[in-house]
Structures are given as structure tokens and as C-alpha cells.
N, C-alpha and C. Protein backbone atom coordinates (compact mmCIF):
# COMPACT_ATOMS: atom_id res chain seq x y z
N UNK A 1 56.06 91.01 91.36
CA UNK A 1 57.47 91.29 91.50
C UNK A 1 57.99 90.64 92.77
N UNK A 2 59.00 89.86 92.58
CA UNK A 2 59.49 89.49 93.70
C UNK A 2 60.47 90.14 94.76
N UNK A 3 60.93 89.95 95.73
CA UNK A 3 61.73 90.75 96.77
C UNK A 3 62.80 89.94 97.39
N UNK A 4 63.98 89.92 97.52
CA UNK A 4 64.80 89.32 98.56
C UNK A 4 65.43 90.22 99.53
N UNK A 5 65.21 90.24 100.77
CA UNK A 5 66.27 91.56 101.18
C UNK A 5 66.61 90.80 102.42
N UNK A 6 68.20 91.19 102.71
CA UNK A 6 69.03 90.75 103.81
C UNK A 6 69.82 91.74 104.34
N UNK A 7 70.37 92.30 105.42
CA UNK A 7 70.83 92.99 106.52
C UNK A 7 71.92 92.63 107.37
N UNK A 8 72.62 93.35 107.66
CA UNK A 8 73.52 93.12 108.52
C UNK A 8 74.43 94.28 109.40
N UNK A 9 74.56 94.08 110.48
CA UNK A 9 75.76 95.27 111.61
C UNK A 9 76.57 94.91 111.76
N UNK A 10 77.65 95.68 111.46
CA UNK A 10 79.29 95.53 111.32
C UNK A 10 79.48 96.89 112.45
N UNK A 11 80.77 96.11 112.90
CA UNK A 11 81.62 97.01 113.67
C UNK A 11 82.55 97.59 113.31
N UNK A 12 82.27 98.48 112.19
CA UNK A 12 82.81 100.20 111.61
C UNK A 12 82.12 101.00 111.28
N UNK A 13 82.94 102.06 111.10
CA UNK A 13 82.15 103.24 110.85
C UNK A 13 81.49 102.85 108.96
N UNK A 14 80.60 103.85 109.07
CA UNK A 14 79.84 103.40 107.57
C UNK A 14 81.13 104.00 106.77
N UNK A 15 81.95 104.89 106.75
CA UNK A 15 82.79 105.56 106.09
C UNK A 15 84.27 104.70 105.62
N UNK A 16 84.34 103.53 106.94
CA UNK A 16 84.95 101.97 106.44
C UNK A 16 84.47 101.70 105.78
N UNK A 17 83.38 101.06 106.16
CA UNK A 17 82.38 100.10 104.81
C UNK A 17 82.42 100.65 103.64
N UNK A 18 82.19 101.67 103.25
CA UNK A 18 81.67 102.32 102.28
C UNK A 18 83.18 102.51 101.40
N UNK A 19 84.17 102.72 101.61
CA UNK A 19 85.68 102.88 101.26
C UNK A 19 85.41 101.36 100.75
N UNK A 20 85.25 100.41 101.52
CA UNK A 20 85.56 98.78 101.60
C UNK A 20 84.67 98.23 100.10
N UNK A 21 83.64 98.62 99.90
CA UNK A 21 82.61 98.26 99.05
C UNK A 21 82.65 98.97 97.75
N UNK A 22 82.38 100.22 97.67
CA UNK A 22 82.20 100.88 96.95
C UNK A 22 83.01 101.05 95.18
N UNK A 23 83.83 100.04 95.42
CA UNK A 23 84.16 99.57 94.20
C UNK A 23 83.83 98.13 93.49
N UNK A 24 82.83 98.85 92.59
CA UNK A 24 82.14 97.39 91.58
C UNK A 24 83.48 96.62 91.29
N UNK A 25 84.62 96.75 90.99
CA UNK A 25 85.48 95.70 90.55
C UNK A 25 86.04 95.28 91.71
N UNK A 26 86.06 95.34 93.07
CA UNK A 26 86.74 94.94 93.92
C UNK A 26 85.85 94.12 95.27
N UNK A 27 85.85 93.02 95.35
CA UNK A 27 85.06 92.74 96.29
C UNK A 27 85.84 91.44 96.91
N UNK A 28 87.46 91.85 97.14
CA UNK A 28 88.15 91.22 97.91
C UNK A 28 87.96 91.10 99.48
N UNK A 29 86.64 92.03 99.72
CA UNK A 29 86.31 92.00 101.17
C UNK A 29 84.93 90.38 101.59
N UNK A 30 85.07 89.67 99.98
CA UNK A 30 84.15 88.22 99.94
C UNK A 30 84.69 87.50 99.85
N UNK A 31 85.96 87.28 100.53
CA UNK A 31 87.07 86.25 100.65
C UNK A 31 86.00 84.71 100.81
N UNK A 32 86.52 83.81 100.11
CA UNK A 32 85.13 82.79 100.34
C UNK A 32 84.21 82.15 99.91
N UNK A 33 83.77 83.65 99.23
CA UNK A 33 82.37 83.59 98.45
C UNK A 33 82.56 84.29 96.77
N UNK A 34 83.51 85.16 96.59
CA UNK A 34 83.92 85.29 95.41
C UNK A 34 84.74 84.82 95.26
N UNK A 35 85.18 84.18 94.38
CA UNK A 35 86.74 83.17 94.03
C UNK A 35 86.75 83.84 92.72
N UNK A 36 86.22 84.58 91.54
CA UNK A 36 86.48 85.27 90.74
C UNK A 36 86.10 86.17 90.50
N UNK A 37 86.84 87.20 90.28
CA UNK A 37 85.75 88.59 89.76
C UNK A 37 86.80 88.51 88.28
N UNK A 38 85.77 88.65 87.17
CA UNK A 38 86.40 89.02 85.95
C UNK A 38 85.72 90.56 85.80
N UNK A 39 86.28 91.78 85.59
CA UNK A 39 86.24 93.07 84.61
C UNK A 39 86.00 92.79 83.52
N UNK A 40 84.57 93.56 82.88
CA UNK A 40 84.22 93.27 81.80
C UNK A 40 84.34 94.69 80.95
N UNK A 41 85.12 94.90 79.90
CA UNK A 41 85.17 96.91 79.11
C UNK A 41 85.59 97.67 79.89
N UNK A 42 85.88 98.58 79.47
CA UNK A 42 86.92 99.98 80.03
C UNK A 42 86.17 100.71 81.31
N UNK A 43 85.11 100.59 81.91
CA UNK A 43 84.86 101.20 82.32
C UNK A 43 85.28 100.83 83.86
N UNK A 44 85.90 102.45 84.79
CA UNK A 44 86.08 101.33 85.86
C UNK A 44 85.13 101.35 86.78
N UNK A 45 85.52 100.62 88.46
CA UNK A 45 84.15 100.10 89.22
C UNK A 45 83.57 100.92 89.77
N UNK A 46 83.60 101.96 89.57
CA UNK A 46 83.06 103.37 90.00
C UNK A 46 82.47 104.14 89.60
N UNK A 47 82.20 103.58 88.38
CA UNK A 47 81.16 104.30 87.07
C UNK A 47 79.96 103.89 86.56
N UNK A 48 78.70 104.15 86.24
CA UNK A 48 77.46 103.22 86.19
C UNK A 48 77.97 102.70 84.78
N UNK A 49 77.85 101.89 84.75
CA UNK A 49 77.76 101.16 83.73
C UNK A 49 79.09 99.79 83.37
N UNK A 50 80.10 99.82 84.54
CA UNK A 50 80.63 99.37 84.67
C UNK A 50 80.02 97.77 84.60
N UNK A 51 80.98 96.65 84.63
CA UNK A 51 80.36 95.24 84.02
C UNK A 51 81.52 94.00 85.01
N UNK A 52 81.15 93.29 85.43
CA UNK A 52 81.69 91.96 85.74
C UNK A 52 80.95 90.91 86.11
N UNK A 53 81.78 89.26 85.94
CA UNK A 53 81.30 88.12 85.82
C UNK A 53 81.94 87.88 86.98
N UNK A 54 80.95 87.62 88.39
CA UNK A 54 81.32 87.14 89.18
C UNK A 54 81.30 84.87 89.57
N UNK A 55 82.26 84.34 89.84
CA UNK A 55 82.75 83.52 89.80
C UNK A 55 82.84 82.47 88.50
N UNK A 56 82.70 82.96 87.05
CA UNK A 56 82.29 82.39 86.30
C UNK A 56 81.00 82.02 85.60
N UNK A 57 79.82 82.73 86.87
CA UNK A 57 78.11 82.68 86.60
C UNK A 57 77.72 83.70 86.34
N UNK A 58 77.94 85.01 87.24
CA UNK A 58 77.24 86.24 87.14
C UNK A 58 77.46 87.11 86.38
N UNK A 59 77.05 87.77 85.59
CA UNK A 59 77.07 88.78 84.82
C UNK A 59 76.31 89.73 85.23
N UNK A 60 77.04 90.69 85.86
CA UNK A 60 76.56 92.13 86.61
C UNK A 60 77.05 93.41 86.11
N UNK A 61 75.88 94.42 85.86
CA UNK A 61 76.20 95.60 85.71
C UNK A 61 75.46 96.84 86.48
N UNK A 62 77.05 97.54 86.95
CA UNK A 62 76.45 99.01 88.03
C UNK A 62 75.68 99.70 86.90
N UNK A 63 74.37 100.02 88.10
CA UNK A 63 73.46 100.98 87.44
C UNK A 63 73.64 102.53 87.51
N UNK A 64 74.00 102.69 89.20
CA UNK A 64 74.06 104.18 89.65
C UNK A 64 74.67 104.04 91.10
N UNK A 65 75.58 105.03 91.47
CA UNK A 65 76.35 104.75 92.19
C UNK A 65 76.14 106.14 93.23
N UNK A 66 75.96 105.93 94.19
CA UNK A 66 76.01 107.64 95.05
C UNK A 66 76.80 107.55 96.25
N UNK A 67 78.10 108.08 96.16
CA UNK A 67 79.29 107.85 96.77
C UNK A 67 78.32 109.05 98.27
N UNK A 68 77.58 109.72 98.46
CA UNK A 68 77.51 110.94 99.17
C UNK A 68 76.58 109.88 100.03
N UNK A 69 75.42 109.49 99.39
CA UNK A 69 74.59 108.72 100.23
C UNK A 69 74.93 107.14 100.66
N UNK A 70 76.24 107.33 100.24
CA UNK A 70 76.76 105.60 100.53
C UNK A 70 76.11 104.03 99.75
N UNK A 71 75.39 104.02 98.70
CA UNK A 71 74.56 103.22 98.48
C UNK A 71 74.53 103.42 96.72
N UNK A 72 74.81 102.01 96.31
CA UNK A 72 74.55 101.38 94.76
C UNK A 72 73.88 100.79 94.54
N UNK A 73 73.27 100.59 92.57
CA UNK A 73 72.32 99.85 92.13
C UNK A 73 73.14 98.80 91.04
N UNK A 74 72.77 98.10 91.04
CA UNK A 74 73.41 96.90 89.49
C UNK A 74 72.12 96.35 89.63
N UNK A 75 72.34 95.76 88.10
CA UNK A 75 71.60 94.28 87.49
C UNK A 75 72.11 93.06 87.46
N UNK A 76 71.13 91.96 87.57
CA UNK A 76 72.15 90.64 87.01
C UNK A 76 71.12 90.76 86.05
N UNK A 77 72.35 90.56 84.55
CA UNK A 77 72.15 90.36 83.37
C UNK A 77 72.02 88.64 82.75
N UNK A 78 72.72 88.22 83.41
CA UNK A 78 72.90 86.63 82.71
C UNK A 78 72.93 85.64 84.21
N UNK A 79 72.93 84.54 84.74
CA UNK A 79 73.49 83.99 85.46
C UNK A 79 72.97 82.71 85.43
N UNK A 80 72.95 81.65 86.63
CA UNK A 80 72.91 80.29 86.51
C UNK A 80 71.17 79.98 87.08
N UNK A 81 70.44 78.78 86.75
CA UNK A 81 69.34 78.60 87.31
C UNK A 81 68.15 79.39 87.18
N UNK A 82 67.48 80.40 88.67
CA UNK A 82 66.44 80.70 87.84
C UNK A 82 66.81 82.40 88.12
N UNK A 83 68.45 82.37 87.91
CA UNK A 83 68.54 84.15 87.66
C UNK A 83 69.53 84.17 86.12
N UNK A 84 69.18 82.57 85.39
CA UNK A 84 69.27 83.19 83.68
C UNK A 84 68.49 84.31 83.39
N UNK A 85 68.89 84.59 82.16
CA UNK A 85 68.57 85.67 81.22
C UNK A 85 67.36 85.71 80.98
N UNK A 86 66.99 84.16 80.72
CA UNK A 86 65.65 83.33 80.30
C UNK A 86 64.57 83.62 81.17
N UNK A 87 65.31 83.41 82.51
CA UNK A 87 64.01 83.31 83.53
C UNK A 87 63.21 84.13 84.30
N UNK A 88 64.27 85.73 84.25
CA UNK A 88 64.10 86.88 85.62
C UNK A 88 64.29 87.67 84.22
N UNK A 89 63.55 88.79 84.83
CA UNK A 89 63.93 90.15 84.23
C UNK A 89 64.03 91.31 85.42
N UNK A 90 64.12 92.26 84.65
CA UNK A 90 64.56 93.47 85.80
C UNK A 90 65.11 93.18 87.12
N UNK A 91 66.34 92.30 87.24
CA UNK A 91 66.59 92.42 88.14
C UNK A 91 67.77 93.29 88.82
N UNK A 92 67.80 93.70 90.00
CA UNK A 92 68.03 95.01 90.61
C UNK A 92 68.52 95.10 92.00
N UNK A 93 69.32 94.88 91.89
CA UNK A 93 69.65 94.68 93.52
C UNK A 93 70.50 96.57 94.19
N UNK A 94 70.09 96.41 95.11
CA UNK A 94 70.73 97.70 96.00
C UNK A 94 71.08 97.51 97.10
N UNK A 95 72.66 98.09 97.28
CA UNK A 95 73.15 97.99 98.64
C UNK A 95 73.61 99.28 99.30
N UNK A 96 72.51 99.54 100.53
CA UNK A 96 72.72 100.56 101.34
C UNK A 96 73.56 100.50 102.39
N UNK A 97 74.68 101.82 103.00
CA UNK A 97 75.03 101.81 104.50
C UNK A 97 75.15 102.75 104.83
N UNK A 98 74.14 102.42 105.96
CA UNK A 98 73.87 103.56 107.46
C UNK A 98 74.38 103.48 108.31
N UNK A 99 75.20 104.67 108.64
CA UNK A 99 75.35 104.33 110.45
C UNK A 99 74.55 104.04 111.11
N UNK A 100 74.51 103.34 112.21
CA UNK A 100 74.40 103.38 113.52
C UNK A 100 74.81 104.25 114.69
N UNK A 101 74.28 105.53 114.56
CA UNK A 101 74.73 106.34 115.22
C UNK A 101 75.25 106.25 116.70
N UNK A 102 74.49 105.82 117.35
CA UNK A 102 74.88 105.53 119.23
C UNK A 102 76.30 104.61 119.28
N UNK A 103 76.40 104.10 118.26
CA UNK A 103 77.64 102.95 118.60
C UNK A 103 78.65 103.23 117.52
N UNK A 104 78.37 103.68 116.30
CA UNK A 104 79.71 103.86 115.61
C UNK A 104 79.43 102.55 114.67
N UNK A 105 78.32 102.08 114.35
CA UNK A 105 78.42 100.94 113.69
C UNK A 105 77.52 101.34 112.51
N UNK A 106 77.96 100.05 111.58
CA UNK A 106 76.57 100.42 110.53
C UNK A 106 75.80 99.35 109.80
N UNK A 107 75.08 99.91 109.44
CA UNK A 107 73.62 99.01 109.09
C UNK A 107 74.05 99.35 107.44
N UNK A 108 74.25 97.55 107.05
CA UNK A 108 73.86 97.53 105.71
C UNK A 108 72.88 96.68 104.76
N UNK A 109 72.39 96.90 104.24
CA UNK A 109 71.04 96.49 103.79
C UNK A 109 71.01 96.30 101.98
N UNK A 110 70.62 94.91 101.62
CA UNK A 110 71.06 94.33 100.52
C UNK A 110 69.45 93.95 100.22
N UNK A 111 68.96 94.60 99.19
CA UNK A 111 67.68 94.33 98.61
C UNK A 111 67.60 94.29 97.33
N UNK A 112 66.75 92.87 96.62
CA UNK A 112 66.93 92.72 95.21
C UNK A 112 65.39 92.59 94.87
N UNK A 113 64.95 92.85 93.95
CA UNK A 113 63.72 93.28 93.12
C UNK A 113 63.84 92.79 91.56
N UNK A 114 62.61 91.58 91.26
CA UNK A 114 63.16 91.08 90.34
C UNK A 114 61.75 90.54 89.42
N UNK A 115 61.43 90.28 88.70
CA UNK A 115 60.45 89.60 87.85
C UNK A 115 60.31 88.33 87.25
N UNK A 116 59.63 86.95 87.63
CA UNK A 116 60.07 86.00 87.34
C UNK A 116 58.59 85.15 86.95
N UNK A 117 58.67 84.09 86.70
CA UNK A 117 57.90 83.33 86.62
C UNK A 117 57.75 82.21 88.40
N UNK A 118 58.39 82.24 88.36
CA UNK A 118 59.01 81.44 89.63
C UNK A 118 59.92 82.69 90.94
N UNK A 119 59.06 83.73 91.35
CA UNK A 119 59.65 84.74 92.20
C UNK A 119 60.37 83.74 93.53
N UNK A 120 59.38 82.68 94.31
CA UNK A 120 59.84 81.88 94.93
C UNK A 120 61.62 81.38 94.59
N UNK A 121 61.50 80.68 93.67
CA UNK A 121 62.88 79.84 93.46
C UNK A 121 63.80 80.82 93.24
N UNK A 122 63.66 82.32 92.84
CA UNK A 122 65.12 83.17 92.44
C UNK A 122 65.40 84.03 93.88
N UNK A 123 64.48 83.81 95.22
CA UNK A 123 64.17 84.43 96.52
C UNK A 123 65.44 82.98 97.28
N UNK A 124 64.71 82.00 96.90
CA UNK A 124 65.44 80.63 97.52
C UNK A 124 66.84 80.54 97.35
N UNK A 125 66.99 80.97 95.61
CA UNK A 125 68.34 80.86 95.21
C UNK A 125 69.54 82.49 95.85
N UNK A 126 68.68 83.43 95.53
CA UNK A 126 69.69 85.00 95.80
C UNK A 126 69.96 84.49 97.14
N UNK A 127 69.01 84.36 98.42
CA UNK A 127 69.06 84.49 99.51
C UNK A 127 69.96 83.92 100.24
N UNK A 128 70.85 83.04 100.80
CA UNK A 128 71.82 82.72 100.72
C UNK A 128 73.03 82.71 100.33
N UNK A 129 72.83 83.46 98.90
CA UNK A 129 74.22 84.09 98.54
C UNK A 129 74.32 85.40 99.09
N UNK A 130 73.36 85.80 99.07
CA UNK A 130 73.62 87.35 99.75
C UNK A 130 73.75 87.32 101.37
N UNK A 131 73.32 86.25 102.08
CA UNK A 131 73.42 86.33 103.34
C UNK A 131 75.21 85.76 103.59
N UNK A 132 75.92 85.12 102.69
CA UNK A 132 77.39 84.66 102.72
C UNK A 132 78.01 85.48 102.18
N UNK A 133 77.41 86.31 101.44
CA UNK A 133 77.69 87.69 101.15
C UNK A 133 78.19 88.61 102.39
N UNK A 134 76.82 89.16 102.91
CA UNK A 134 77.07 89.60 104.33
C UNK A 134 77.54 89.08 105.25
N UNK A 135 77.95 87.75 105.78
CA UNK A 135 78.69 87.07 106.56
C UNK A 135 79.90 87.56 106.39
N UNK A 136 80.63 87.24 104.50
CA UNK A 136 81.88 87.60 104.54
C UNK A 136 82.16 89.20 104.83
N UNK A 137 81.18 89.75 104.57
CA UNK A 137 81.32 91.29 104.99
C UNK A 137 81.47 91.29 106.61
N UNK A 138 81.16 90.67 107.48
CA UNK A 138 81.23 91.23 108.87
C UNK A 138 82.24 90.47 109.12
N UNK A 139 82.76 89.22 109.02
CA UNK A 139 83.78 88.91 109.63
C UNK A 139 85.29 89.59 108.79
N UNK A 140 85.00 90.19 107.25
CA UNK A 140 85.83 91.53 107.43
C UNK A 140 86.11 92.43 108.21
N UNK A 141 85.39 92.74 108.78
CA UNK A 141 84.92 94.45 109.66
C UNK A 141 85.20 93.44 110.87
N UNK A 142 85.81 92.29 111.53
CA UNK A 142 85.45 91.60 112.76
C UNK A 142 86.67 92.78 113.81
């Protein structure tokens, strides 16, 4: 099983972040890096099972959502290279946020778990999107 995980400290409270994120259909805080979010069925971004195609490649769906502990699960179902349908299975990404208690800041933490033939190349490929991911997240919170 393969692993990608990336991190990052922002200067807000986790109770920002977590307001900021916490909706699967909204991730206007990736100015940059998402240029499309399409809504996929009735369900909205706050519900497991909710669905969207991010920029035309991704096909993602929330797994489980825990508004109390601050932290969600989705899949990518479909996407480009070696996170097709074809190539990865179970894949699983989770994004946690913790305060930072002494400073008022928080720690968020983006880990994906995945099954491949090629764990390398879908580590090469996530990793960078998720780190421009988190980029666009902190210079939100700047």
C-alpha cells in the first residue's frame, strides 16, 4: 500500500480552517489550483457521499465527515495518469486540523493511502498537488 502525506501551519484558529474547508463542494479557498469544481447529484458537500469532478480530471467522493473532530475522508474514483480507475484502487485521502495550541495556529495534515501497481508514480503524481494544495491553503489564512 502506498502513502503520500503532506502538512502544513496556518495562521488561524483551527475553527477558521475548519469553517474554510469543510465543505466538499467549496474549495474556493484553492484559488490557483482548482479552476473547476463541478457538483456531481443531490447530495450536498457536507454529507458522505457527496461527489465532484475537480478541474475536469478528478472524480471525488466524501466518505465520512466529522465536523466535532475537524477532519474528512473521500476517494478518488476516476482521474488522470496513474490515479485512473485502471491503475489505483482504494484510494483514500484524509484531511485533519489541529490546533496549535501555544500560538493559536493549526496543523493540517493531508494523507492519502492507496493501492497500485506503481505506488511510486501515484506518490510522485498526488504529491505536489497536494502540497499546491496546501500552499493555496496558507496563503489563504496569510
Amino acid at each position: 500500500m502506498g502513502t503520500c502525506y503532506n502538512s502544513v501551519t496556518l495562521n488561524a484558529s483551527s475553527e477558521q480552517v475548519w469553517e474554510t474547508i469543510k465543505d466538499f463542494h467549496d474549495m474556493s479557498w484553492a484559488a490557483g489550483v482548482i479552476t473547476n469544481l463541478e457538483k456531481i447529484g443531490e447530495k450536498d458537500g457536507r454529507t458522505p457521499g457527496a461527489k465532484r469532478i475537480l478541474n475536469e480530471l478528478f472524480h471525488e467522493t466524501l466518505l465520512s465527515i466529522d465536523h466535532e473532530a475537524k477532519g474528512l475522508t473521500y476517494s478518488i474514483d476516476d482521474g488522470p495518469g496513474p490515479v485512473a480507475r485502471d491503475a489505483v484502487k482504494n484510494y483514500v485521502g484524509t484531511v485533519s486540523v489541529r490546533p496549535v495550541t501555544n500560538d493559536n495556529t493549526t496543523f493540517v495534515e493531508w494523507v492519502s493511502t492507496y493501492e497500485s501497481a506503481d505506488d511510486t508514480a501515484v506518490g510522485e503524481f498526488c504529491g505536489p498537488i497536494y502540497n499546491a494544495l496546501l500552499g493555496a491553503m496558507k496563503t489563504h489564512f496569510a
